[in-house]
N, C-alpha and C. Protein backbone atom coordinates (compact mmCIF):
# COMPACT_ATOMS: atom_id res chain seq x y z
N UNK A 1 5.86 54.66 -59.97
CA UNK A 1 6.93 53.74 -59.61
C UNK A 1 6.94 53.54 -58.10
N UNK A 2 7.37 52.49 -57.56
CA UNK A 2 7.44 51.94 -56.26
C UNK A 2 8.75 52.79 -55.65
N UNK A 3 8.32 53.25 -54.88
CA UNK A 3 9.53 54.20 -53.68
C UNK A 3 10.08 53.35 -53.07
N UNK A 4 11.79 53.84 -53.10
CA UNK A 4 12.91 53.21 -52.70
C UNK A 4 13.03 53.43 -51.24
N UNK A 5 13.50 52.53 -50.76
CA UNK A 5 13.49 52.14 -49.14
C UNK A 5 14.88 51.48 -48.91
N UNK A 6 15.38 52.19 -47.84
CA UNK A 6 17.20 51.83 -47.39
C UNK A 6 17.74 51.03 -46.48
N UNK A 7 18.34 49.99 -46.90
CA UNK A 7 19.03 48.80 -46.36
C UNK A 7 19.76 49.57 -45.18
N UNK A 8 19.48 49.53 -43.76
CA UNK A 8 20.01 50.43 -42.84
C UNK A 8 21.82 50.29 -42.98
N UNK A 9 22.35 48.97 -42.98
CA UNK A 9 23.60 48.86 -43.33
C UNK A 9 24.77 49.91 -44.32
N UNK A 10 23.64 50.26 -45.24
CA UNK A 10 24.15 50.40 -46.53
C UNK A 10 24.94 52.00 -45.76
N UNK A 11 24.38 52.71 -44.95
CA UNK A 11 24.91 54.22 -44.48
C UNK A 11 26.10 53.56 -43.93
N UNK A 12 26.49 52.13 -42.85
CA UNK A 12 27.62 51.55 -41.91
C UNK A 12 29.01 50.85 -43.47
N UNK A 13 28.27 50.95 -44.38
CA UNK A 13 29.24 50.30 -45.56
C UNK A 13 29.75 51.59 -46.37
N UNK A 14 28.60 52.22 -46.43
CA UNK A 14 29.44 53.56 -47.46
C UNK A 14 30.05 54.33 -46.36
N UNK A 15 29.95 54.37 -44.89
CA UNK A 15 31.30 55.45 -44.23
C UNK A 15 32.37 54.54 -44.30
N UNK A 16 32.15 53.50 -44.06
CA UNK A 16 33.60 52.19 -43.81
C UNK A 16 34.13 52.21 -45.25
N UNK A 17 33.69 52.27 -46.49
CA UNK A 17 34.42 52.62 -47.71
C UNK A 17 34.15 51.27 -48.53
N UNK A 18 33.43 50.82 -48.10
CA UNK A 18 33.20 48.98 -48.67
C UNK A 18 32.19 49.35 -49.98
N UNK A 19 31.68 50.63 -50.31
CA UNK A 19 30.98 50.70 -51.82
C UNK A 19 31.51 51.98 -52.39
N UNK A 20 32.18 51.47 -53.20
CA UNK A 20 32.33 52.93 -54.53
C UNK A 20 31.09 52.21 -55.71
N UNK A 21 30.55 53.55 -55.27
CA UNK A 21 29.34 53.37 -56.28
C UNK A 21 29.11 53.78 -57.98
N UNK A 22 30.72 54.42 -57.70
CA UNK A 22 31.00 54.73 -59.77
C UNK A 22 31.53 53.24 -60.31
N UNK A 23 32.02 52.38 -59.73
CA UNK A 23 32.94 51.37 -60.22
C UNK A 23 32.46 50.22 -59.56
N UNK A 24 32.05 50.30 -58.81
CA UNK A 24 31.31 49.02 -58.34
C UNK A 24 30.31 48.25 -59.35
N UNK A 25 29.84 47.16 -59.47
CA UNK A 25 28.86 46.21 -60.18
C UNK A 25 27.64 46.54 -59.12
N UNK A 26 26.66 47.49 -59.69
CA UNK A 26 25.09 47.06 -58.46
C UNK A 26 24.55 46.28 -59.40
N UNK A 27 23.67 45.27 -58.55
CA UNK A 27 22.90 44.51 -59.72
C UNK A 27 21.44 44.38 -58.67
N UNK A 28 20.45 44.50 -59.61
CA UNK A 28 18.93 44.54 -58.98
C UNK A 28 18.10 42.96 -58.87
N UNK A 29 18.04 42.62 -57.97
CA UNK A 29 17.42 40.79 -58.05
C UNK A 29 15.43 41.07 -57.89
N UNK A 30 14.76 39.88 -57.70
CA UNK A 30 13.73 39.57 -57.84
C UNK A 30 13.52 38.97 -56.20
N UNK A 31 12.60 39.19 -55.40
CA UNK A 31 12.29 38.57 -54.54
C UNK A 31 10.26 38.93 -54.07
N UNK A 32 10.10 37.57 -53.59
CA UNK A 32 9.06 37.72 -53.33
C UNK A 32 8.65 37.73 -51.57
N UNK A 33 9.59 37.65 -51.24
CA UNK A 33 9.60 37.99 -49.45
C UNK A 33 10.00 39.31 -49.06
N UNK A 34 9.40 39.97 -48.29
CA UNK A 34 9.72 41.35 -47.97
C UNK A 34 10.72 41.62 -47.21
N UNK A 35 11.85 42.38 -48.04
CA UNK A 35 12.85 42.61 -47.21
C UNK A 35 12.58 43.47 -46.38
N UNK A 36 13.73 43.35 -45.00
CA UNK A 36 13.64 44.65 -44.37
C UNK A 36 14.48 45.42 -43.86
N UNK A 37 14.60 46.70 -43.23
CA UNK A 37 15.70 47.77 -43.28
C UNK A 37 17.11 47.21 -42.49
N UNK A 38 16.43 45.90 -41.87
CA UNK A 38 17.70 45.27 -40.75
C UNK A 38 18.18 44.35 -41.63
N UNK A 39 18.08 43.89 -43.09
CA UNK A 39 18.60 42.52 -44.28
C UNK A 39 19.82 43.48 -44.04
N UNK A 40 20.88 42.91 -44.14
CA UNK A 40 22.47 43.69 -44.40
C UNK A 40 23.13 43.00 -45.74
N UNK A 41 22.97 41.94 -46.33
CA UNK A 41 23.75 41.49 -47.28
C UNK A 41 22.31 40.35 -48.33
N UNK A 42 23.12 40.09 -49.50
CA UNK A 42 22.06 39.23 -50.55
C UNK A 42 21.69 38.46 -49.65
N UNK A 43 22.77 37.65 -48.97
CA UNK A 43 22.45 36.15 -48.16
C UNK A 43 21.04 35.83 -47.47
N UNK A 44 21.20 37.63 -46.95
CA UNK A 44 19.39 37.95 -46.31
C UNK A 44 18.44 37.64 -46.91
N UNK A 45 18.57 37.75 -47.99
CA UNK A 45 17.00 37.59 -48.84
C UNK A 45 16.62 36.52 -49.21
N UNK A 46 15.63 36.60 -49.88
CA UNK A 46 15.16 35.00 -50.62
C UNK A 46 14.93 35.17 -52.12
N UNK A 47 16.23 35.21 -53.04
CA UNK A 47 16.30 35.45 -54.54
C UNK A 47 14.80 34.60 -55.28
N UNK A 48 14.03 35.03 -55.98
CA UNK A 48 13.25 34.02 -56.66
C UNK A 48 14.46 33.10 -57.62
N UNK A 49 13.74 31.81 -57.93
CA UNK A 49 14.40 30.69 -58.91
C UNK A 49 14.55 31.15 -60.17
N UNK A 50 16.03 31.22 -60.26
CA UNK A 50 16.25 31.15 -61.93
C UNK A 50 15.73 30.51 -62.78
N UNK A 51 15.65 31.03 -64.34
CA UNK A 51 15.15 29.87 -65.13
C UNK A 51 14.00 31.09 -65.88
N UNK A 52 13.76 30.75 -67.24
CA UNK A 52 12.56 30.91 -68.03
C UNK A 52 12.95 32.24 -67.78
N UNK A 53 13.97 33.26 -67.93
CA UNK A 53 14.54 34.75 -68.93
C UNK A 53 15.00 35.37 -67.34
N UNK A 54 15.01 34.66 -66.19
CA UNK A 54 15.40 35.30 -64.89
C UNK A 54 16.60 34.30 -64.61
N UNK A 55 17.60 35.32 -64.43
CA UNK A 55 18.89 35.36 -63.99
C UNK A 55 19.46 34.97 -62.49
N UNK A 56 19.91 34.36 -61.93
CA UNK A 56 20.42 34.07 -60.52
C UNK A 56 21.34 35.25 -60.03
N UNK A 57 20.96 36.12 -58.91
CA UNK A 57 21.51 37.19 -58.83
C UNK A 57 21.49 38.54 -59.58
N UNK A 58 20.33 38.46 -60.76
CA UNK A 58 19.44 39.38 -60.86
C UNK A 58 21.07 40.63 -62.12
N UNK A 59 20.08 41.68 -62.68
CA UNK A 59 20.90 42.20 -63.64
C UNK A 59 21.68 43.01 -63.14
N UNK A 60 22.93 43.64 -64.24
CA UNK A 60 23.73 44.76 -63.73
C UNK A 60 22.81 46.51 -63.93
N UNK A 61 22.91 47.12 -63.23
CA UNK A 61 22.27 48.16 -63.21
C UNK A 61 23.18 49.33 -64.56
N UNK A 62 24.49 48.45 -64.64
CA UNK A 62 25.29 49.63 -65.50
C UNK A 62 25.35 50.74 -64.90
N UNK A 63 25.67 51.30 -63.55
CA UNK A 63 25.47 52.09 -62.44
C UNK A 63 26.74 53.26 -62.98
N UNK A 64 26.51 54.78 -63.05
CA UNK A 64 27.57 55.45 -62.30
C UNK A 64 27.53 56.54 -61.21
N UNK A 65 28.10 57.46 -60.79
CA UNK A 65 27.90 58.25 -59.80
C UNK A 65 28.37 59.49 -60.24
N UNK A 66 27.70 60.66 -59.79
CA UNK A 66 28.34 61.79 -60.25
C UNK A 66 27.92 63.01 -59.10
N UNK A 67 28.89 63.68 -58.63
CA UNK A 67 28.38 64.26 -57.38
C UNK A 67 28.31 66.44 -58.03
N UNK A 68 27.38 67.19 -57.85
CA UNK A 68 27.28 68.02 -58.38
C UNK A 68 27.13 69.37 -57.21
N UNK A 69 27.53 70.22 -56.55
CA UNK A 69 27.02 71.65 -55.51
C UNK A 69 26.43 70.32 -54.12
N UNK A 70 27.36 69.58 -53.89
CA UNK A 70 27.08 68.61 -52.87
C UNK A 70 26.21 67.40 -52.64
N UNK A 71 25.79 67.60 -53.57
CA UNK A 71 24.35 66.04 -53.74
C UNK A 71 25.03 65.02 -54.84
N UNK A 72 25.53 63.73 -54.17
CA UNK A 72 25.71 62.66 -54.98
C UNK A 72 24.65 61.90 -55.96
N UNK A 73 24.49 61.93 -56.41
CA UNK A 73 23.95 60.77 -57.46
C UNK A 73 24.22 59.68 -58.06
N UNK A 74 23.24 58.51 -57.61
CA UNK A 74 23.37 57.22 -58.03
C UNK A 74 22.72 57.10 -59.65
N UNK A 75 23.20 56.47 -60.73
CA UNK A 75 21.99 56.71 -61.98
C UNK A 75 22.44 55.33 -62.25
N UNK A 76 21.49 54.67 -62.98
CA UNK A 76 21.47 53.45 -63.56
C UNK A 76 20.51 53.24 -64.59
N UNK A 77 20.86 52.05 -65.43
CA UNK A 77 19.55 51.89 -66.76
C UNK A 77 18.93 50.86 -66.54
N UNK A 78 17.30 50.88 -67.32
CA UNK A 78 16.71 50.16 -67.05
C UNK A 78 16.72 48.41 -67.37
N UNK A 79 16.34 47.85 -66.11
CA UNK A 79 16.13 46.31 -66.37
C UNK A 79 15.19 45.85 -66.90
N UNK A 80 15.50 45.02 -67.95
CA UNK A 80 13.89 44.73 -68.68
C UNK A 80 14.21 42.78 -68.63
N UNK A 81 13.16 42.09 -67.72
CA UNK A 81 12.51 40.86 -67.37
C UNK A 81 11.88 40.28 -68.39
N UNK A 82 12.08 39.44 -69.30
CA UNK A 82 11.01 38.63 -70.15
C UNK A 82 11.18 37.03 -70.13
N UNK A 83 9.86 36.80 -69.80
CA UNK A 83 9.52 35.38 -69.17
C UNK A 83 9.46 34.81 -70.98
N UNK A 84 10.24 33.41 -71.01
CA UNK A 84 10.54 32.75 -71.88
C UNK A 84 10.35 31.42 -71.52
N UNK A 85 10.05 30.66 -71.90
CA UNK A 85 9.98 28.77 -71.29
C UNK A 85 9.06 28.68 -70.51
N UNK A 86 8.84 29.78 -69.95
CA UNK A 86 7.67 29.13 -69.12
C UNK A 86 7.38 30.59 -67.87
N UNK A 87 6.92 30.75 -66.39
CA UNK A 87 6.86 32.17 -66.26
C UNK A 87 8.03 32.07 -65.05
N UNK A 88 8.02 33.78 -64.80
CA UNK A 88 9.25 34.03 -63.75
C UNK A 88 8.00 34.83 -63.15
N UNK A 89 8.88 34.52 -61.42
CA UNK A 89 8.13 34.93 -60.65
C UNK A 89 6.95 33.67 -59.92
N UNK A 90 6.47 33.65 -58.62
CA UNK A 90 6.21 35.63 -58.23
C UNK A 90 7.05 35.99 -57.76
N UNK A 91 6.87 37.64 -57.60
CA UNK A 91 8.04 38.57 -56.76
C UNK A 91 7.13 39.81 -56.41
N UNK A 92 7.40 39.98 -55.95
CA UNK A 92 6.87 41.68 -55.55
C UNK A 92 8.20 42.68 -55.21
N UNK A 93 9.29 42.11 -55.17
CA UNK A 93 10.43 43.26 -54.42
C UNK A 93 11.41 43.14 -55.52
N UNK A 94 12.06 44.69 -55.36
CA UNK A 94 13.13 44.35 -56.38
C UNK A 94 14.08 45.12 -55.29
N UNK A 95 15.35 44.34 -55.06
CA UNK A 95 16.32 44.99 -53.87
C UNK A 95 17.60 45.14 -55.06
N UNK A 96 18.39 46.40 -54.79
CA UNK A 96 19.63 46.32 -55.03
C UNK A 96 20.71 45.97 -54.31
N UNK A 97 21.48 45.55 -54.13
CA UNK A 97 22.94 45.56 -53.73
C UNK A 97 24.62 45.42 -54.67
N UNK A 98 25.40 45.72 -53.70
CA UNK A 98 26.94 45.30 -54.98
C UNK A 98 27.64 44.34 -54.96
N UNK A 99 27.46 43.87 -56.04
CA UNK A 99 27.73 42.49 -56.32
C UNK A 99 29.43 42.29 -56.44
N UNK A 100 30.39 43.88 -56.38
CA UNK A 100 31.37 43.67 -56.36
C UNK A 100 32.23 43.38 -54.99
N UNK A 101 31.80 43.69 -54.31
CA UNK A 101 32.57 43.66 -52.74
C UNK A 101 32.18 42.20 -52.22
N UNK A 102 33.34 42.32 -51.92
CA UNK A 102 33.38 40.48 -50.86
C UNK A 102 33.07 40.66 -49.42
N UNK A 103 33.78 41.76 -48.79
CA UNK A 103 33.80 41.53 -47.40
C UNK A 103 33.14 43.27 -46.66
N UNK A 104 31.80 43.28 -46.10
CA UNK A 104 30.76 41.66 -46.08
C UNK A 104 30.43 41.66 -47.72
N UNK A 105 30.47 40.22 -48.33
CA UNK A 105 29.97 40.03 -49.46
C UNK A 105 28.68 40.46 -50.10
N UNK A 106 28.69 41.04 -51.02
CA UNK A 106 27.07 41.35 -51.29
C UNK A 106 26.19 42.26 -50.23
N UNK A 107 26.71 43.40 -50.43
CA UNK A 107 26.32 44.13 -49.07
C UNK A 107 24.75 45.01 -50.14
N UNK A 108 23.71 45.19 -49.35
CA UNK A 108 22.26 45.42 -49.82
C UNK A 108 22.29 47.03 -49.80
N UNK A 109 22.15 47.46 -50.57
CA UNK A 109 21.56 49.01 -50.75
C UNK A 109 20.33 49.53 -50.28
N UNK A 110 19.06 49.05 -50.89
CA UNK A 110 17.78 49.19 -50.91
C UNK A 110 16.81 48.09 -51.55
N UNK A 111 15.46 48.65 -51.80
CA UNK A 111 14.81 47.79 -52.25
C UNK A 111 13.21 48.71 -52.76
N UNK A 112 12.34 48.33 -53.62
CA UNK A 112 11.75 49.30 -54.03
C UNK A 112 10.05 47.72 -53.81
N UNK A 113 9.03 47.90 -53.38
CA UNK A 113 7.81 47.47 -53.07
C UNK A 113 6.74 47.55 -54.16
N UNK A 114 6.45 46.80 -54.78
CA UNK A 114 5.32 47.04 -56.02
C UNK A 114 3.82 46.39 -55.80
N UNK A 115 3.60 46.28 -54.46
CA UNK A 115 3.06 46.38 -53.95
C UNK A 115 2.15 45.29 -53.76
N UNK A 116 2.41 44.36 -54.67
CA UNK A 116 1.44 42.78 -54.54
C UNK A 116 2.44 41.77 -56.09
N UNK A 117 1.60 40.85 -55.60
CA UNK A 117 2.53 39.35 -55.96
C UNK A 117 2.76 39.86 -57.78
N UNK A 118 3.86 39.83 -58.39
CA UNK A 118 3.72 40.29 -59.68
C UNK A 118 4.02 38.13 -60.47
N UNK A 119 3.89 37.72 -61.08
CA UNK A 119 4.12 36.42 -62.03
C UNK A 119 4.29 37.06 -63.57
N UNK A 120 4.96 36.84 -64.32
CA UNK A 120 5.04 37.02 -65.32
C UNK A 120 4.87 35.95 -66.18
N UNK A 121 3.56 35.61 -67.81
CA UNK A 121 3.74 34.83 -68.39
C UNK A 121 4.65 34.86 -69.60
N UNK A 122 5.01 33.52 -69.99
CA UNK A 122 5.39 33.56 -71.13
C UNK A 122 5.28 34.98 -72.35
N UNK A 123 6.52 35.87 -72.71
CA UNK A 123 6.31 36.57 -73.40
C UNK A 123 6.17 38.00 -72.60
N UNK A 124 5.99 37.94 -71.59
CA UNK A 124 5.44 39.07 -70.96
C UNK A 124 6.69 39.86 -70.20
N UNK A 125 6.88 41.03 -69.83
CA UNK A 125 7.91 41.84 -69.45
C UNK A 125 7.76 42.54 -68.43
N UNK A 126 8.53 42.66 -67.47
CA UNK A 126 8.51 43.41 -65.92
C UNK A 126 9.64 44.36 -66.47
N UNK A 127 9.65 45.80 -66.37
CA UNK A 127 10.70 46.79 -66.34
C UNK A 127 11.19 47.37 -64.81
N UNK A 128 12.23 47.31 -64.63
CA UNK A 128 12.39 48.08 -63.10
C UNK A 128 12.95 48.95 -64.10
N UNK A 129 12.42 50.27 -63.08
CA UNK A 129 13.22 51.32 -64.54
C UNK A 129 13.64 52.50 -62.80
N UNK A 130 14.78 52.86 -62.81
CA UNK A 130 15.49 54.47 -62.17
C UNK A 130 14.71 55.10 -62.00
N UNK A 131 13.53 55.88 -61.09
CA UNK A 131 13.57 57.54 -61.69
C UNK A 131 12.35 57.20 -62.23
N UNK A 132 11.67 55.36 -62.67
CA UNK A 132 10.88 55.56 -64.15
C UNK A 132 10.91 56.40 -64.86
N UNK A 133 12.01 55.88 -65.60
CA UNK A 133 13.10 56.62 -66.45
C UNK A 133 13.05 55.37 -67.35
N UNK A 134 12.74 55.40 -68.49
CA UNK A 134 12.79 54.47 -70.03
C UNK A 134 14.05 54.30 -71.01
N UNK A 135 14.98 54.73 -69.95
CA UNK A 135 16.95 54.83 -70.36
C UNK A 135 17.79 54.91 -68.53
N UNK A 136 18.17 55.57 -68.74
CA UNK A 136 18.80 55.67 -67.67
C UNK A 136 18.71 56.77 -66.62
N UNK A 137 18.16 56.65 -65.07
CA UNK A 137 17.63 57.41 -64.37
C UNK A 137 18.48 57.40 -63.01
N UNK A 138 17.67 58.50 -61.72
CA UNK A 138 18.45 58.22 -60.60
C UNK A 138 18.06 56.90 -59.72
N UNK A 139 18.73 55.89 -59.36
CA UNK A 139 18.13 55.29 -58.71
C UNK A 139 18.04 55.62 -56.97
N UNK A 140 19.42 56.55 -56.59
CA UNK A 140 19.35 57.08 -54.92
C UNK A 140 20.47 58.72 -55.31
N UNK A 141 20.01 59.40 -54.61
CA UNK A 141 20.62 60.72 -53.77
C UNK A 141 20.98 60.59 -53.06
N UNK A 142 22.54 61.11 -52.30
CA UNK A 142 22.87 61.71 -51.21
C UNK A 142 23.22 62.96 -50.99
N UNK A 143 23.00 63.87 -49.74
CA UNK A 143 23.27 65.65 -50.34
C UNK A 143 23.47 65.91 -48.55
């Protein structure tokens, strides 16, 4: 699986209190421009085009948090992509952020690199999976 990489913001939003990450909506999008650690919000990025089984603003992660002997945990389940009508993509990046907070709106978590242009045809399926985890995995630690 492609190693997760941190939206520098995201440490200036979780001390300011702008993400509860048990109750919050994260949702994971599609992009084919490389984000980078200075993107602070969705607005930054460049979402690929909806259409043909891809969603505008990308899925809910079904996210909760559970903190255990001092190490938080982020866990979420997997997204499963299937190109229908015609293909989705390209993309190579899959970034998270929370889709619940307004102000700053859409503030960016991370983003995970798969390392070259992915297109999906007709029929065909991209999984971002936690953890590559085939249910529900960690997607970030804090400790």
């Amino acid at each position: 699986m492609a190693a997760f990489n941190k939206h520098q913001d995201f440490v200036e939003q979780l001390g300011l209190a702008k993400h509860n990450l048990n109750t919050d909506t994260q949702k994971v999008l599609l992009t084919n421009t490389a984000p980078t650690a200075a993107n602070a919000v969705k607005a930054d990025l460049t979402e690929i085009s909806a259409g043909n089984g891809y969603t505008a603003g990308g899925e809910d992660t079904q996210n909760t948090w559970a903190e255990s002997s001092g190490t938080g945990t982020l866990t979420g389940t997997k997204v499963v992509w299937t190109a229908s009508g015609g293909t989705i993509g390209p993309f190579r990046y899959v970034d998270i952020y929370n889709d619940t907070q307004t102000s700053p709106a859409d503030p960016l978590i991370g983003w995970w690199d798969y390392g070259s242009a992915i297109t999906l045809a007709i029929g065909e399926t991209f999984s971002w999976k936690p953890n590559n985890s085939d249910t529900t995995g960690t997607i970030l630690t804090i400790a």
